[in-house]
N, C-alpha and C. Protein backbone atom coordinates (compact mmCIF):
# COMPACT_ATOMS: atom_id res chain seq x y z
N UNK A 1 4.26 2.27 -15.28
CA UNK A 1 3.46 2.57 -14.10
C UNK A 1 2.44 1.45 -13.91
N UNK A 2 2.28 0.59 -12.80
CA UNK A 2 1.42 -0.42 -12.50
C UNK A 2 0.41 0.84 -11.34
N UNK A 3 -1.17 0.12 -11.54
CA UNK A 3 -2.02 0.79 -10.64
C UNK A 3 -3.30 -0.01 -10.27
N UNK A 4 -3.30 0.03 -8.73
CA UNK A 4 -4.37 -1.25 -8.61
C UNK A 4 -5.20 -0.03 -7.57
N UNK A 5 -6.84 -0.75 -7.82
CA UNK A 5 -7.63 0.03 -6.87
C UNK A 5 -8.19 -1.21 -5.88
N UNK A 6 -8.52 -0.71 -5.26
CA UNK A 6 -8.89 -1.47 -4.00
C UNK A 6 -10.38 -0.68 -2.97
N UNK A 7 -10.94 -1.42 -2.52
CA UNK A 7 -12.02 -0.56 -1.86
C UNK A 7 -12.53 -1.16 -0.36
N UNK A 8 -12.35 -0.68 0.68
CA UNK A 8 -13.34 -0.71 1.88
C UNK A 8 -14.24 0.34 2.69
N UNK A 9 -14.67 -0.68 3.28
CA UNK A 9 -15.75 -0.04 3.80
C UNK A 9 -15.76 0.59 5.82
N UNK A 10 -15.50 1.30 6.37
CA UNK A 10 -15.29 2.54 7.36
C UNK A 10 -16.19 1.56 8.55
N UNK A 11 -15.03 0.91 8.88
CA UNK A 11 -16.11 0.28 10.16
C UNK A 11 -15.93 1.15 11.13
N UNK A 12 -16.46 1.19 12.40
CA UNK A 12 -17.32 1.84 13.98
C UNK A 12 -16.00 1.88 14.35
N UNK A 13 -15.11 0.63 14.51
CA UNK A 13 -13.82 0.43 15.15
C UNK A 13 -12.47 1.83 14.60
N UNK A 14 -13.09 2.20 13.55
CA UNK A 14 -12.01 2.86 13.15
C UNK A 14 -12.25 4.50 13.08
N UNK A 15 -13.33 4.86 13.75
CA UNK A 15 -13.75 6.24 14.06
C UNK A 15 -12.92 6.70 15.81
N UNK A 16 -13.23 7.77 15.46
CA UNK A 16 -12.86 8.23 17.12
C UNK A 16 -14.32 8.48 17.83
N UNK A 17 -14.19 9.64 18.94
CA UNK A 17 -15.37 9.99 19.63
C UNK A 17 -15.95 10.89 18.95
N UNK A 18 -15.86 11.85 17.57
CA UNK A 18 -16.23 12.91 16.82
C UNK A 18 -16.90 12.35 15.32
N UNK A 19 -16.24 10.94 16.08
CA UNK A 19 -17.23 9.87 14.18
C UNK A 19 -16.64 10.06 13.09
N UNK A 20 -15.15 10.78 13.27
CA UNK A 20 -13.83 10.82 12.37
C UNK A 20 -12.99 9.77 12.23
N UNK A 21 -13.05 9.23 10.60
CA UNK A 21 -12.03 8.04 10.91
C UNK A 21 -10.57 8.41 11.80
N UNK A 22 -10.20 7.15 12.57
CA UNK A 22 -9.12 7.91 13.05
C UNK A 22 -7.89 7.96 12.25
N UNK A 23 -6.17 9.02 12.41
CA UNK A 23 -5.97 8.86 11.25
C UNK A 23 -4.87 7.65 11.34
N UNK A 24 -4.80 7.47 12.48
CA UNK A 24 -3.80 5.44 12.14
C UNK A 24 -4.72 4.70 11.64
N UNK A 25 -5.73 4.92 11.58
CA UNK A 25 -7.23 3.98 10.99
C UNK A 25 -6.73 3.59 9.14
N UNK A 26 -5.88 5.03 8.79
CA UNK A 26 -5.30 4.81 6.91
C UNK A 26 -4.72 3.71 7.08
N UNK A 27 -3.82 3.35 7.81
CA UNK A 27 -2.49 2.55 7.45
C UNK A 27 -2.81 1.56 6.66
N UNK A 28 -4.28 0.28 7.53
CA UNK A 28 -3.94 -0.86 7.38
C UNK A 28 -4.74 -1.03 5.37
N UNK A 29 -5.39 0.61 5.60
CA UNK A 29 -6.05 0.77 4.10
C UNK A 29 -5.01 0.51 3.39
N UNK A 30 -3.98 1.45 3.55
CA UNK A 30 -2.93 1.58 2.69
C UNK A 30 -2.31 -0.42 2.33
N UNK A 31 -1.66 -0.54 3.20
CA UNK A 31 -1.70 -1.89 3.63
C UNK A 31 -2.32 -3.00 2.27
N UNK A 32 -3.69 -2.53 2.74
CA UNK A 32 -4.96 -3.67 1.43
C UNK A 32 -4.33 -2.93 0.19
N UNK A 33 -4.45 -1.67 0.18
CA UNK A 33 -4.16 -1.64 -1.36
C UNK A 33 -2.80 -1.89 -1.75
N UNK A 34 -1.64 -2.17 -0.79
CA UNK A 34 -0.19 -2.42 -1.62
C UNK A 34 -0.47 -3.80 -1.74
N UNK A 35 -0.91 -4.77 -0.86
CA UNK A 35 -1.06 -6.28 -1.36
C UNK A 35 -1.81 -6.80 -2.47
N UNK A 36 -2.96 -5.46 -2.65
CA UNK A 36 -3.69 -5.95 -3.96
C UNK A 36 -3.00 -5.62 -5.13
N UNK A 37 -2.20 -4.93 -5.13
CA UNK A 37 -1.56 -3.84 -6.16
C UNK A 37 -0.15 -5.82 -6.39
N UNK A 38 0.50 -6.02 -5.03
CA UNK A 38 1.13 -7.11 -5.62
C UNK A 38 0.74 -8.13 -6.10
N UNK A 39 -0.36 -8.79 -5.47
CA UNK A 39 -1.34 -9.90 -6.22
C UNK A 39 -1.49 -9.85 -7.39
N UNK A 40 -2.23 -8.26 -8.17
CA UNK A 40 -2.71 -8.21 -9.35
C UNK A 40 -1.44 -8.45 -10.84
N UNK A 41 0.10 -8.44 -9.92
CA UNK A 41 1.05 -8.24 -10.45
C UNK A 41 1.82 -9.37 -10.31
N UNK A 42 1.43 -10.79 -10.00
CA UNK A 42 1.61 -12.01 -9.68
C UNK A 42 2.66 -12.22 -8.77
N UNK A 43 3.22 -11.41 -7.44
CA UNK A 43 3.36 -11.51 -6.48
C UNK A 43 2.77 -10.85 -5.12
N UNK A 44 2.74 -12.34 -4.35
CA UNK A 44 2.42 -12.24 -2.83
C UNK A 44 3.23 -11.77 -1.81
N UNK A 45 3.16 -10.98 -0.88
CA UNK A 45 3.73 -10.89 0.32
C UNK A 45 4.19 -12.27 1.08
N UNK A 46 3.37 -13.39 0.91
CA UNK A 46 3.89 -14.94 1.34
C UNK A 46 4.31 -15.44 0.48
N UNK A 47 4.65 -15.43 -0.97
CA UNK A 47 5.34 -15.67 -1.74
C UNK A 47 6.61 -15.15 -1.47
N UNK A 48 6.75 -13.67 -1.31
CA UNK A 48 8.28 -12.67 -0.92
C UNK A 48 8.90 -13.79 0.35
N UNK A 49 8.13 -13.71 1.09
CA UNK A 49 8.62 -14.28 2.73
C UNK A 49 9.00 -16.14 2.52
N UNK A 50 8.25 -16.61 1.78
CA UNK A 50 8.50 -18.02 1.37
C UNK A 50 10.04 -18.43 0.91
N UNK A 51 9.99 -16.87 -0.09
CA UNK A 51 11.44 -17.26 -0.43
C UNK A 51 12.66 -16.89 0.43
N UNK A 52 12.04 -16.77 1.54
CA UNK A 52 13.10 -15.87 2.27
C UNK A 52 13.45 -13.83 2.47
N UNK A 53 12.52 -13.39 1.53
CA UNK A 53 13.05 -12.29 1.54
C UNK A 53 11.89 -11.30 2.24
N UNK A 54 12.06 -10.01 2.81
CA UNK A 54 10.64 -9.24 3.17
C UNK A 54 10.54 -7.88 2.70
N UNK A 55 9.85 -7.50 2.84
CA UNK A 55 9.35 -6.07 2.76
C UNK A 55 8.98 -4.66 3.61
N UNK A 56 9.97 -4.60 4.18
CA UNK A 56 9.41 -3.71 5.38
C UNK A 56 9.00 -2.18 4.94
N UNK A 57 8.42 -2.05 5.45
CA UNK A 57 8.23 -0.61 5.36
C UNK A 57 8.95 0.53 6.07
N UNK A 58 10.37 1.80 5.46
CA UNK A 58 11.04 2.16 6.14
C UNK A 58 10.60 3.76 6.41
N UNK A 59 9.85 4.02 5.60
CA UNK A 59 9.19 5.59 5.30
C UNK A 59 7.70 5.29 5.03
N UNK A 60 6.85 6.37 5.76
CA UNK A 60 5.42 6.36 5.25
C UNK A 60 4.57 7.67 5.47
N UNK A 61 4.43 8.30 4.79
CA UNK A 61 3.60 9.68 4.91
C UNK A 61 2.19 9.71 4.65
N UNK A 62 1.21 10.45 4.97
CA UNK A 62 -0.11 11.32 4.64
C UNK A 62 -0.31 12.03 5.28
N UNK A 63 -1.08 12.50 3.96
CA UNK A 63 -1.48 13.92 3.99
C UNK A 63 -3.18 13.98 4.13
N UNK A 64 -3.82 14.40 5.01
CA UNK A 64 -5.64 13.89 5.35
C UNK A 64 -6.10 15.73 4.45
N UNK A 65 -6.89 15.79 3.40
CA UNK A 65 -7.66 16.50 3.10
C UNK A 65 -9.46 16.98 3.37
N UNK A 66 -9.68 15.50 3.41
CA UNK A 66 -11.53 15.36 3.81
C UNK A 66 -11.99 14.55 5.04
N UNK A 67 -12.55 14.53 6.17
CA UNK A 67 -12.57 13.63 6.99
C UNK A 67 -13.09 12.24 6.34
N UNK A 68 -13.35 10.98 6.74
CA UNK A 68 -13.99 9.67 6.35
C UNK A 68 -14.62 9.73 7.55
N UNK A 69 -16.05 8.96 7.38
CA UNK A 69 -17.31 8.64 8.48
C UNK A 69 -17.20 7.60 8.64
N UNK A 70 -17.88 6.71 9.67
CA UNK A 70 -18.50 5.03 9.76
C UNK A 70 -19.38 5.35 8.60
N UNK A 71 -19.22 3.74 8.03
CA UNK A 71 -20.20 3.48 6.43
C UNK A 71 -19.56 3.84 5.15
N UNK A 72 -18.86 5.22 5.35
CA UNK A 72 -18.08 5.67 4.34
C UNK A 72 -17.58 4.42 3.49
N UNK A 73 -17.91 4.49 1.93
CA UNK A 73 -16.63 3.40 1.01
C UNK A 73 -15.73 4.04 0.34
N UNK A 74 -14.50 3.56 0.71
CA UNK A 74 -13.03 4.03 0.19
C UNK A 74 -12.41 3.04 -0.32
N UNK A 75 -12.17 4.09 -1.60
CA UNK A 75 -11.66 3.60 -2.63
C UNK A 75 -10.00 3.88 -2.81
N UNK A 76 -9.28 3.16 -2.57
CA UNK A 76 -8.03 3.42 -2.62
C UNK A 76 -7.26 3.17 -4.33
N UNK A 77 -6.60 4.31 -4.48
CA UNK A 77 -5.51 4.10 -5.72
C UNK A 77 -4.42 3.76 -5.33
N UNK A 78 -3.56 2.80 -5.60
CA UNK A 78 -2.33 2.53 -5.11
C UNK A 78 -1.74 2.65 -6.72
N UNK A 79 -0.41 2.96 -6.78
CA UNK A 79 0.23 3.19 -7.89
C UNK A 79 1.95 3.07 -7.76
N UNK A 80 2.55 2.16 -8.43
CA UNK A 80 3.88 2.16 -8.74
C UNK A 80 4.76 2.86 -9.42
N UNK A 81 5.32 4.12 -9.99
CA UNK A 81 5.75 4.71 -10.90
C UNK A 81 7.26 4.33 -11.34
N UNK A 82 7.90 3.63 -10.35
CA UNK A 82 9.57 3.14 -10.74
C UNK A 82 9.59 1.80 -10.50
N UNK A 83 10.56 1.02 -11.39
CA UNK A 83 11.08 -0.23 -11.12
C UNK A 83 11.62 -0.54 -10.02
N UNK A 84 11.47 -1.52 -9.18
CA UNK A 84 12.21 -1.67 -7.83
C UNK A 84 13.61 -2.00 -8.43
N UNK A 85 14.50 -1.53 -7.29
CA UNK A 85 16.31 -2.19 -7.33
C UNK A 85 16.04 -2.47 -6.20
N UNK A 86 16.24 -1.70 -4.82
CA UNK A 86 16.64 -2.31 -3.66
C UNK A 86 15.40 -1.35 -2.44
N UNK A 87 14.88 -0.66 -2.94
CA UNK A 87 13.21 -0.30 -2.54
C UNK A 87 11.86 0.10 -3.69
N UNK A 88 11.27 0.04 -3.52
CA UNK A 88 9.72 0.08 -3.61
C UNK A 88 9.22 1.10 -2.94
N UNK A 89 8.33 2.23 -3.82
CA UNK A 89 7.40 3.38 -3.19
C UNK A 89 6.33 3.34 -4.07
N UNK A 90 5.12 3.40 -2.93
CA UNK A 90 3.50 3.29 -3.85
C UNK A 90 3.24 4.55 -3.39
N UNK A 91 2.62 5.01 -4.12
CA UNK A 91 1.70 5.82 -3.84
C UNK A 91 0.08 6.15 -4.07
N UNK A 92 -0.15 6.65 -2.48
CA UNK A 92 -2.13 6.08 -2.66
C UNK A 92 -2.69 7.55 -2.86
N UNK A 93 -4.09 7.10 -3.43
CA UNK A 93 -4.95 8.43 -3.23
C UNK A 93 -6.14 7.73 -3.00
N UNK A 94 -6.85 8.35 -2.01
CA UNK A 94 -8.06 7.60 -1.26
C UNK A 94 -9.23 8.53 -1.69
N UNK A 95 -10.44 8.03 -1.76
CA UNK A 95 -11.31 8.61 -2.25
C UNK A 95 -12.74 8.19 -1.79
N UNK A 96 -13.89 9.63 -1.67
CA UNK A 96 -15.46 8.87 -1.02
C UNK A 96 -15.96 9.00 -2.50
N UNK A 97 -16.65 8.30 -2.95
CA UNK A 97 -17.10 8.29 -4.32
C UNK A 97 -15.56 9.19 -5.76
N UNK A 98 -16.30 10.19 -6.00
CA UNK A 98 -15.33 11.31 -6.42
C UNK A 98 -14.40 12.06 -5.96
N UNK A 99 -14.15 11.99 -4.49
CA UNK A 99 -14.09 13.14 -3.45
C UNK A 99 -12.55 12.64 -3.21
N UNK A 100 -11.55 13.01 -3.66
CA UNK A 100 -10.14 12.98 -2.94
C UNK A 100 -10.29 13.51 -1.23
N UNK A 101 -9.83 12.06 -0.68
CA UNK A 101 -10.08 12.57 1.06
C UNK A 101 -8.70 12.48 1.60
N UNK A 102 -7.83 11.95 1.29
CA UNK A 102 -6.36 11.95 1.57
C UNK A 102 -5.26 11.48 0.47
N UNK A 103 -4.16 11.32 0.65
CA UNK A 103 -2.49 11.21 -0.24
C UNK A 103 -1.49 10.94 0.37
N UNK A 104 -1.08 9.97 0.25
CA UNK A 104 0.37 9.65 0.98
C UNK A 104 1.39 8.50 0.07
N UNK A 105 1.78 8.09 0.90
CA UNK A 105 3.06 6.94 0.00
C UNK A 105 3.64 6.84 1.05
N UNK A 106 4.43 5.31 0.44
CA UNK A 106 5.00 4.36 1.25
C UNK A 106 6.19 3.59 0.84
N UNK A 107 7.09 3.87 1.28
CA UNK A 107 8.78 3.18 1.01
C UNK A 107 8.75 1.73 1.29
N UNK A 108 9.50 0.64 0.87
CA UNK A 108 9.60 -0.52 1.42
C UNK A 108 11.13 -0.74 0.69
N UNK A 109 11.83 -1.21 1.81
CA UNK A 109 13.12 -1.97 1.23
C UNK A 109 12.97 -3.64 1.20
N UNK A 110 13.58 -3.99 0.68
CA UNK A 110 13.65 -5.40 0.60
C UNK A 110 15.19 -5.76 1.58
N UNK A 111 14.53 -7.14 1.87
CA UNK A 111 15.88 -7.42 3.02
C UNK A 111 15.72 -8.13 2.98
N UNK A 112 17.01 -9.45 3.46
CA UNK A 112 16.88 -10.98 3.89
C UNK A 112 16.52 -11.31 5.20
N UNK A 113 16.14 -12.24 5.40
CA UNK A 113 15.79 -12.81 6.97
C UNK A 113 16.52 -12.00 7.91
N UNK A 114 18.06 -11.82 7.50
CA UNK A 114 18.83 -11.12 8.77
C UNK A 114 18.20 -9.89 9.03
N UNK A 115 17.81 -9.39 8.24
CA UNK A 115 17.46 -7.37 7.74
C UNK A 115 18.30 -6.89 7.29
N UNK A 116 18.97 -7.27 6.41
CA UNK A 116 20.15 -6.39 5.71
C UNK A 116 19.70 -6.31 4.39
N UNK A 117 20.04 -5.12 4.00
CA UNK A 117 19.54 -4.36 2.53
C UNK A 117 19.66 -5.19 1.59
N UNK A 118 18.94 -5.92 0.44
CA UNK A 118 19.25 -6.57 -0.53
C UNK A 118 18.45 -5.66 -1.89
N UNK A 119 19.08 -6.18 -3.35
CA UNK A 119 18.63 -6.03 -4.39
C UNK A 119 17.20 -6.97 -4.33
N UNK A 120 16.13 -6.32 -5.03
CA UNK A 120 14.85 -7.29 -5.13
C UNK A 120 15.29 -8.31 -5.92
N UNK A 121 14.26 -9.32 -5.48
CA UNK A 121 14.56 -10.94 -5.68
C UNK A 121 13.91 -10.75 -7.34
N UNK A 122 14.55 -11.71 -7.84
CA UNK A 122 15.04 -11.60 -9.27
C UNK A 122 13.01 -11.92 -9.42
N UNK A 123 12.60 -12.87 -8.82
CA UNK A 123 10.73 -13.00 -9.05
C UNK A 123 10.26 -12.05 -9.22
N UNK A 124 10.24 -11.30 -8.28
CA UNK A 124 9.92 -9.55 -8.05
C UNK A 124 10.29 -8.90 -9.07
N UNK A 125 11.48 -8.53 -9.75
CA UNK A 125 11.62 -7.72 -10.57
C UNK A 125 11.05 -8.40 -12.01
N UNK A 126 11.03 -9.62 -12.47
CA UNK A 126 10.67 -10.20 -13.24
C UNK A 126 8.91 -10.18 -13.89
N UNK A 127 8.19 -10.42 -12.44
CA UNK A 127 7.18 -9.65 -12.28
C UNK A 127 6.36 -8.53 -12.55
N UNK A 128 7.08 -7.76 -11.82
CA UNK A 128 7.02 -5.88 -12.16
C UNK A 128 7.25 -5.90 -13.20
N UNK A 129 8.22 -6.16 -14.20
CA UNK A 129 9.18 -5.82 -15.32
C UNK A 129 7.59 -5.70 -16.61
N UNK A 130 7.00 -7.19 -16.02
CA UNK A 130 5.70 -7.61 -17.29
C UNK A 130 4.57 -6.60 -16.87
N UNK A 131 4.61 -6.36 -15.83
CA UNK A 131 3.38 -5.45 -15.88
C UNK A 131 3.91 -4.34 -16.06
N UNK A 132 5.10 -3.43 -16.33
CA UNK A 132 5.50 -2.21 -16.94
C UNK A 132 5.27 -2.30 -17.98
């Protein structure tokens, strides 16, 4: 199991008219914490794409438990529990200090330039493999 945390901070832009984050406002959270989660694991998203290969995202769920405010700091858990073959699923838990405020996860297949399904690039699994 690889697990990276990550944290921002609830800008104005991402509230509605009720001062509720909005909830497409998670995504790009989610987003920061899968790139930090690959960084910390010595691959980049422009490293993946350099070599030709990407990461799309084909499935993505949450679940909202607590609202988030403007100012609010969220702390995201992102977490890996399986070796990639031919997708990748993280799963986050977001948090205001202590306070679980939402839960979701996120699928990614790997594909070549064309978009056709591939096995992860041998970097990638090589990667992952050391931080398991």
């Amino acid at each position: 199991m690889i697990t990276s945390v990550s944290t921002v901070e609830v800008r104005y832009s991402e509230t509605d008219m009720m001062g509720i984050v909005y909830h497409a406002s998670y995504l790009p959270w989610l987003e920061l914490g899968r790139t930090n989660l690959l960084k910390e694991t010595g691959v980049s998203y422009s490293s993946i794409e350099q070599s030709g290969f990407f990461l799309p995202v084909v499935e993505i769920q949450m679940k909202y438990r607590r609202p988030a405010t403007y100012d609010d700091t969220i702390t995201i858990k992102t977490t890996m529990k399986e070796k990639a073959c031919t997708k990748i699923r993280l799963e986050y838990e977001l948090y205001i200090n202590e306070v679980l405020i939402a839960t979701g996860y996120s699928i990614h297949a790997f594909t070549n330039k064309s978009g056709q399904p591939i096995k992860a690039p041998r970097q990638f699994t090589e990667a992952f493999n050391q931080a398991f």
